[in-house]
PDB file of N, CA and C in Angstrom:
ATOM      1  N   UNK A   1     149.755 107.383 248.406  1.00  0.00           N
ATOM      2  CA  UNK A   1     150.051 106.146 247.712  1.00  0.00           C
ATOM      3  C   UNK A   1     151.329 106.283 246.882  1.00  0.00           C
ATOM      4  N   UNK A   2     151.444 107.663 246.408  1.00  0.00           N
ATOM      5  CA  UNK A   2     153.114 107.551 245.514  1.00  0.00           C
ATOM      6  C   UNK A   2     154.113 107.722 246.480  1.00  0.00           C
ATOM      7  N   UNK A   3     153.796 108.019 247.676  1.00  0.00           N
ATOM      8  CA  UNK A   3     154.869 107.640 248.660  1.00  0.00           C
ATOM      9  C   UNK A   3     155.498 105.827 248.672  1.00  0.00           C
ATOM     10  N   UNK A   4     154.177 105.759 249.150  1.00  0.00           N
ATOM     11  CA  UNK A   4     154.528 104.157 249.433  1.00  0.00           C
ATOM     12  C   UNK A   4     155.149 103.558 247.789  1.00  0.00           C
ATOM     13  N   UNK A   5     154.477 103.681 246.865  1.00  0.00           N
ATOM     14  CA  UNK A   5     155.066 103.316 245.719  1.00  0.00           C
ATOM     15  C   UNK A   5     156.648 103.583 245.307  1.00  0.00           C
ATOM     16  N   UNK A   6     157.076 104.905 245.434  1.00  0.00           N
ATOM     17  CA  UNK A   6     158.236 104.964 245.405  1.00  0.00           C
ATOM     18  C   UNK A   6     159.064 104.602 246.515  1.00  0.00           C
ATOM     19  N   UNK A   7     158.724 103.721 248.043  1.00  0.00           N
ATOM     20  CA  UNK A   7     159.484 103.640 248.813  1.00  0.00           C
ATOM     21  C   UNK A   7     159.688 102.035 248.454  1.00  0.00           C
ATOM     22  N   UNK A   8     158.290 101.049 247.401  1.00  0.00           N
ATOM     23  CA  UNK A   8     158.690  99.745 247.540  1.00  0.00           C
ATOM     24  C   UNK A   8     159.791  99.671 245.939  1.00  0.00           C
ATOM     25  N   UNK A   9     159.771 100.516 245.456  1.00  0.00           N
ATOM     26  CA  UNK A   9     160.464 100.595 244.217  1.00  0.00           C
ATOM     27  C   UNK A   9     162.006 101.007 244.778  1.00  0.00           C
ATOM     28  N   UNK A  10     162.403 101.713 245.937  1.00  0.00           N
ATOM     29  CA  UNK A  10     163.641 101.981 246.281  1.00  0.00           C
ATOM     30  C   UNK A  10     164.377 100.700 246.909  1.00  0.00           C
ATOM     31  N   UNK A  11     162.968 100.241 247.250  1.00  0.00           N
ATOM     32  CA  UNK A  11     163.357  98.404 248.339  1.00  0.00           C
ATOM     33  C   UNK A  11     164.009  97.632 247.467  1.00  0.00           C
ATOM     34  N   UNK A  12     163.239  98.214 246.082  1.00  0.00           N
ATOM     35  CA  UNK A  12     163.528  96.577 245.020  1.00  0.00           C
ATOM     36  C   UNK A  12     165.004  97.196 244.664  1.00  0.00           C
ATOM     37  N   UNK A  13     165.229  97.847 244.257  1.00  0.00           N
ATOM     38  CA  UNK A  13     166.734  98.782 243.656  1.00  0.00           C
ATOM     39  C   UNK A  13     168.020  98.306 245.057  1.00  0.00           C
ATOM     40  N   UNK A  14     167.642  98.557 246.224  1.00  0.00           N
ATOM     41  CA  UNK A  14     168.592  97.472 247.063  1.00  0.00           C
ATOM     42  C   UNK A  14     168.726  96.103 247.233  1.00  0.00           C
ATOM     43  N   UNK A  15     167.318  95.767 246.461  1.00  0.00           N
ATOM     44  CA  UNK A  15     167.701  94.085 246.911  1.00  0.00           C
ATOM     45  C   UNK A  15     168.128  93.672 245.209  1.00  0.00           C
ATOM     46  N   UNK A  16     168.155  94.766 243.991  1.00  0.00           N
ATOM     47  CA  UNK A  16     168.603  94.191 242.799  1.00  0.00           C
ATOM     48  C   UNK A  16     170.107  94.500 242.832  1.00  0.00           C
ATOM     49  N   UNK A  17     170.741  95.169 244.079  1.00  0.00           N
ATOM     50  CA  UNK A  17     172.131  95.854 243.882  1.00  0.00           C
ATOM     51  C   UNK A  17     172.516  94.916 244.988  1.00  0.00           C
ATOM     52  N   UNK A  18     171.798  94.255 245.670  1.00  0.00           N
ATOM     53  CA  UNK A  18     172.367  93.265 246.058  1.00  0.00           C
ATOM     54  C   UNK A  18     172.860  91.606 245.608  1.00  0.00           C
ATOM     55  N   UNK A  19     171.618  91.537 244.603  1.00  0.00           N
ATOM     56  CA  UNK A  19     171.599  90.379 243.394  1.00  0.00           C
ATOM     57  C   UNK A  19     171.904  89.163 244.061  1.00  0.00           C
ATOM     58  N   UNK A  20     171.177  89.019 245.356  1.00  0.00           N
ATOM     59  CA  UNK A  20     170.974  87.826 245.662  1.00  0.00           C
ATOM     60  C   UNK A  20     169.581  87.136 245.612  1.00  0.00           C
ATOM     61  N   UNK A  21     168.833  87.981 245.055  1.00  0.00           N
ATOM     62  CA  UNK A  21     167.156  87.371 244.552  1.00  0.00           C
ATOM     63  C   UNK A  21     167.202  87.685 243.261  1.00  0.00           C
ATOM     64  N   UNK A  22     166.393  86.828 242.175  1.00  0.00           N
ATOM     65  CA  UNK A  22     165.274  87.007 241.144  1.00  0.00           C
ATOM     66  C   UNK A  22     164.789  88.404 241.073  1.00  0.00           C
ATOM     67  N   UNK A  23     164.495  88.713 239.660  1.00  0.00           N
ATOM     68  CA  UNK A  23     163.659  90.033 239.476  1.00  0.00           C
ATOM     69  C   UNK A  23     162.227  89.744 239.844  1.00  0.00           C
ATOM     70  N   UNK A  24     161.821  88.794 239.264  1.00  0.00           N
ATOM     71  CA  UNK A  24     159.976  88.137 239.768  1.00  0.00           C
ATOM     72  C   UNK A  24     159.816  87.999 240.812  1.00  0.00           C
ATOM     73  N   UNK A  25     160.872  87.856 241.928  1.00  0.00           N
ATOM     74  CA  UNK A  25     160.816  87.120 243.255  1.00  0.00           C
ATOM     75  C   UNK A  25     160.536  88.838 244.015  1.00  0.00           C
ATOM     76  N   UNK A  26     161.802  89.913 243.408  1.00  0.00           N
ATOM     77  CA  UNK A  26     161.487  91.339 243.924  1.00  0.00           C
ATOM     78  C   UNK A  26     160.587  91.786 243.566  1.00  0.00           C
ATOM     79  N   UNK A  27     160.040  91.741 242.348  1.00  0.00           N
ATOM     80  CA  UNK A  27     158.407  92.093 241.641  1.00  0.00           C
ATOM     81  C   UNK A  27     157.617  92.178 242.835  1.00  0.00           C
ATOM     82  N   UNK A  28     157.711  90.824 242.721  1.00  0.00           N
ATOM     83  CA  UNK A  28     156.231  90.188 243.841  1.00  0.00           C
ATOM     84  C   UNK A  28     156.367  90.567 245.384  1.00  0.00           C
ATOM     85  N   UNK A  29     157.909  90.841 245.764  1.00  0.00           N
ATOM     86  CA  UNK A  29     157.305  90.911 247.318  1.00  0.00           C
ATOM     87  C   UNK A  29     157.289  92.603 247.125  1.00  0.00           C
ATOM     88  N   UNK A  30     157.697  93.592 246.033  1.00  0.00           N
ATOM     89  CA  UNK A  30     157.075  95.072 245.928  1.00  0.00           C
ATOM     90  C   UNK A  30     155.594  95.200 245.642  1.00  0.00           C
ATOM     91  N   UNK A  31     154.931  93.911 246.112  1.00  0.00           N
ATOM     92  CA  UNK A  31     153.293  94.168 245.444  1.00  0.00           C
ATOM     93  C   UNK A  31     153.123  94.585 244.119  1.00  0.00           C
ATOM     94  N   UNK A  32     153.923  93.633 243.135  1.00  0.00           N
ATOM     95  CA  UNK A  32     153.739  93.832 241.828  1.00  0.00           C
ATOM     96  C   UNK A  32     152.976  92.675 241.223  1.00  0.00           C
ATOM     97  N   UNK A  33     152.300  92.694 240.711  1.00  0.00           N
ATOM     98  CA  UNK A  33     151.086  91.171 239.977  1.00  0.00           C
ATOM     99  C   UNK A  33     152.173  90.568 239.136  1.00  0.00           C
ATOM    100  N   UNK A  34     152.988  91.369 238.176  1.00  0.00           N
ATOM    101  CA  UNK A  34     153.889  90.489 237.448  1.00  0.00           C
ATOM    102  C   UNK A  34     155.204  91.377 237.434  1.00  0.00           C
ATOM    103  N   UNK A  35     155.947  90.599 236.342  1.00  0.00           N
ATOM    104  CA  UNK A  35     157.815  91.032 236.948  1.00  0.00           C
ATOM    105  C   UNK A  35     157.307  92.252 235.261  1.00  0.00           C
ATOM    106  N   UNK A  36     156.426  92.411 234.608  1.00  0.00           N
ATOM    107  CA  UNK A  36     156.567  93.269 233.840  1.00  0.00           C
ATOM    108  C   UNK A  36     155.708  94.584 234.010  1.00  0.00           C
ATOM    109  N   UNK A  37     154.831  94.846 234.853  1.00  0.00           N
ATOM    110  CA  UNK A  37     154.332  95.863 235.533  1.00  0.00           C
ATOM    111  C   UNK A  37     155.342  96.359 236.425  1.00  0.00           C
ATOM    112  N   UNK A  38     156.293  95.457 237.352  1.00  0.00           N
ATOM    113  CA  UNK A  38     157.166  96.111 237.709  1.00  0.00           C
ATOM    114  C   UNK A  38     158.213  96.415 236.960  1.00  0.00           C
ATOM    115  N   UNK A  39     158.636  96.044 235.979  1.00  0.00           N
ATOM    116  CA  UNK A  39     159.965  96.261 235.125  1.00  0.00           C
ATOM    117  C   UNK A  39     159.378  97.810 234.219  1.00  0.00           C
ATOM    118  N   UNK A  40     157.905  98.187 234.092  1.00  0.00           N
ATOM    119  CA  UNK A  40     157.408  99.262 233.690  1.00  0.00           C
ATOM    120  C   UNK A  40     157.753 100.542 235.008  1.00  0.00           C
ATOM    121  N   UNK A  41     157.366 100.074 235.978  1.00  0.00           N
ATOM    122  CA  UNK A  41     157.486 101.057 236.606  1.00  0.00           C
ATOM    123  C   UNK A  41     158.970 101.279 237.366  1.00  0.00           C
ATOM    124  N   UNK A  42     159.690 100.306 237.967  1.00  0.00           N
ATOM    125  CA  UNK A  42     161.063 100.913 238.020  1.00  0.00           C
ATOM    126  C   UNK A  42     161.668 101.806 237.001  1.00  0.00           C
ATOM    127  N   UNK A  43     161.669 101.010 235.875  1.00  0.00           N
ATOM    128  CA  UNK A  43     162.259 101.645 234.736  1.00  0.00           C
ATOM    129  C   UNK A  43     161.643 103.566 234.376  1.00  0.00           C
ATOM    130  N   UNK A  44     160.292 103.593 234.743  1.00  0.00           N
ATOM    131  CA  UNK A  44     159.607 105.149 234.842  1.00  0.00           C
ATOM    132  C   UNK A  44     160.800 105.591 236.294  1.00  0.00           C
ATOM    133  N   UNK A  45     161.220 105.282 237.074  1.00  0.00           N
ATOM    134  CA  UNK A  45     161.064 105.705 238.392  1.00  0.00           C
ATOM    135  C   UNK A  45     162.782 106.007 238.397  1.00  0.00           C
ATOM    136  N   UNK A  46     163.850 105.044 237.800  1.00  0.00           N
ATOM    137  CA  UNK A  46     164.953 104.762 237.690  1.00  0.00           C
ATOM    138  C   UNK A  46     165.409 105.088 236.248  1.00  0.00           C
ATOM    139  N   UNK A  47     165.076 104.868 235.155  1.00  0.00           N
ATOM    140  CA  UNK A  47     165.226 105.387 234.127  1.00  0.00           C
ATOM    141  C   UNK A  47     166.334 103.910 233.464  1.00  0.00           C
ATOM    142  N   UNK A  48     166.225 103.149 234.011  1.00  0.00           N
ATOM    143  CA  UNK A  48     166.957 101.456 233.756  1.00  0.00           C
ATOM    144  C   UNK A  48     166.437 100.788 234.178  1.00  0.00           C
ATOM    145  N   UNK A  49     165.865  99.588 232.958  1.00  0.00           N
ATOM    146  CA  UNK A  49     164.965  98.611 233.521  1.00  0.00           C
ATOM    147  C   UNK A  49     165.522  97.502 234.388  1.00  0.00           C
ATOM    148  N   UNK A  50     165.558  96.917 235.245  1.00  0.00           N
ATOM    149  CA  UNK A  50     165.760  96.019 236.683  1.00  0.00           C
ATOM    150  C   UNK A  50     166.933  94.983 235.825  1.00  0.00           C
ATOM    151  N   UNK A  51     166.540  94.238 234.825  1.00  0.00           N
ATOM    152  CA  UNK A  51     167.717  93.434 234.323  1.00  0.00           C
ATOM    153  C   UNK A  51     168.594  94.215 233.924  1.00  0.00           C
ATOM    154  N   UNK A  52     168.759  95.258 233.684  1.00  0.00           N
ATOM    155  CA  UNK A  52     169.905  95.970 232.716  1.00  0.00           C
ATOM    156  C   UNK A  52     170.612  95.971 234.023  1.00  0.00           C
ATOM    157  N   UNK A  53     170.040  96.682 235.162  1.00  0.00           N
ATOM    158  CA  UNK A  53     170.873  97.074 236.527  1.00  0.00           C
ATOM    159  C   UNK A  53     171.422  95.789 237.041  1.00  0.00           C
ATOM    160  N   UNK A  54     170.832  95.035 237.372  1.00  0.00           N
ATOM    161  CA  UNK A  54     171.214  93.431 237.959  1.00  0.00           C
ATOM    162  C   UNK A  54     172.341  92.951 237.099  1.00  0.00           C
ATOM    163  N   UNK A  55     172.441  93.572 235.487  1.00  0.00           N
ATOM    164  CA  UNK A  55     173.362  93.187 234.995  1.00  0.00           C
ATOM    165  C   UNK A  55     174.583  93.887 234.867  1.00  0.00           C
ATOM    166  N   UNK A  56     174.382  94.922 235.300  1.00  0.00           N
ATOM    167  CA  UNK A  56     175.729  95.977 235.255  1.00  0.00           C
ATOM    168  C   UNK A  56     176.637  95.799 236.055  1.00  0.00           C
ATOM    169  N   UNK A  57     177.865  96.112 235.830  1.00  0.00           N
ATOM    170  CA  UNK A  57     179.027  96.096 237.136  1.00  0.00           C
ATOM    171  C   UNK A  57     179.019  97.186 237.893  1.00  0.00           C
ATOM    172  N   UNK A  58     179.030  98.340 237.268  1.00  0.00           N
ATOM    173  CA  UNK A  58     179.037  99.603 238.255  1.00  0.00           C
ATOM    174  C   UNK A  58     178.155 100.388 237.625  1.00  0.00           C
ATOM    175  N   UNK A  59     176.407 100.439 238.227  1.00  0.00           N
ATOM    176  CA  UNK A  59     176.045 101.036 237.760  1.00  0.00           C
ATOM    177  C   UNK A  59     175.634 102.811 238.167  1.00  0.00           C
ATOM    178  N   UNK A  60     175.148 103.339 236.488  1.00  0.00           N
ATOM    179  CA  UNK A  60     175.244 104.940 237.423  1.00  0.00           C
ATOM    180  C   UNK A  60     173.648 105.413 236.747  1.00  0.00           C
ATOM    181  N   UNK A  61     173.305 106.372 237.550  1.00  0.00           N
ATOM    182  CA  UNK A  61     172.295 106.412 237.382  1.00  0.00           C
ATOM    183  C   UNK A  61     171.675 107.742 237.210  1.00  0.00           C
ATOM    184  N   UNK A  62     170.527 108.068 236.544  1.00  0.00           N
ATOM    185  CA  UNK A  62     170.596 109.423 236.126  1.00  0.00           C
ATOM    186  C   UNK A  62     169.655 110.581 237.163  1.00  0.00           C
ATOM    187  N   UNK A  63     168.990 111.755 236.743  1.00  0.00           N
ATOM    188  CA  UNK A  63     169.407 112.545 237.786  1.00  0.00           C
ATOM    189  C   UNK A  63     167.520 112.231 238.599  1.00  0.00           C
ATOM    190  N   UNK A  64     166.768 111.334 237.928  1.00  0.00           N
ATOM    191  CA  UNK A  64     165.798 110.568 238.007  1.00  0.00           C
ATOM    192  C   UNK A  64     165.928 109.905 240.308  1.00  0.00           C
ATOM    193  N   UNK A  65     167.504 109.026 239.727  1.00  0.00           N
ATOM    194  CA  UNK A  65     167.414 108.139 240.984  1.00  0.00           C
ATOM    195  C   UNK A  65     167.421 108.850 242.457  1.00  0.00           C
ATOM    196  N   UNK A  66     167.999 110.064 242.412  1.00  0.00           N
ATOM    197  CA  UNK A  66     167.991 110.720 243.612  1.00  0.00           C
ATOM    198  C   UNK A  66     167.013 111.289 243.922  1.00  0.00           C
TER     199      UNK A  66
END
């Protein structure tokens, strides 16, 4: 199961670096109940919570994302 968990959390990190969807809209199709259970767990997983990234220009990331 932490496979699959960290593979729908890598899904959401391409479709927030793509920033053509909503954070709630990526929440929900990562099988998240709300956009703040997921904004808990990216942020454990990525070490930057989903709006900070969606809002950055070039973002970098720590030694967490790889």
């Amino acid at each position: 199961m932490e496979y699959v968990r960290k593979r729908r959390l890598s899904n959401a990190l391409e479709a927030l670096l793509q920033g053509k969807m909503k954070i709630i809209d990526i929440a929900l199709e990562a099988g998240y109940e709300s956009q703040e259970a997921f904004t808990r767990a990216f942020q454990k997983q990525f070490d930057i919570t989903p709006g900070k990234l969606a809002k950055a220009k070039n973002p970098i990331f720590g030694p967490s994302f790889r």
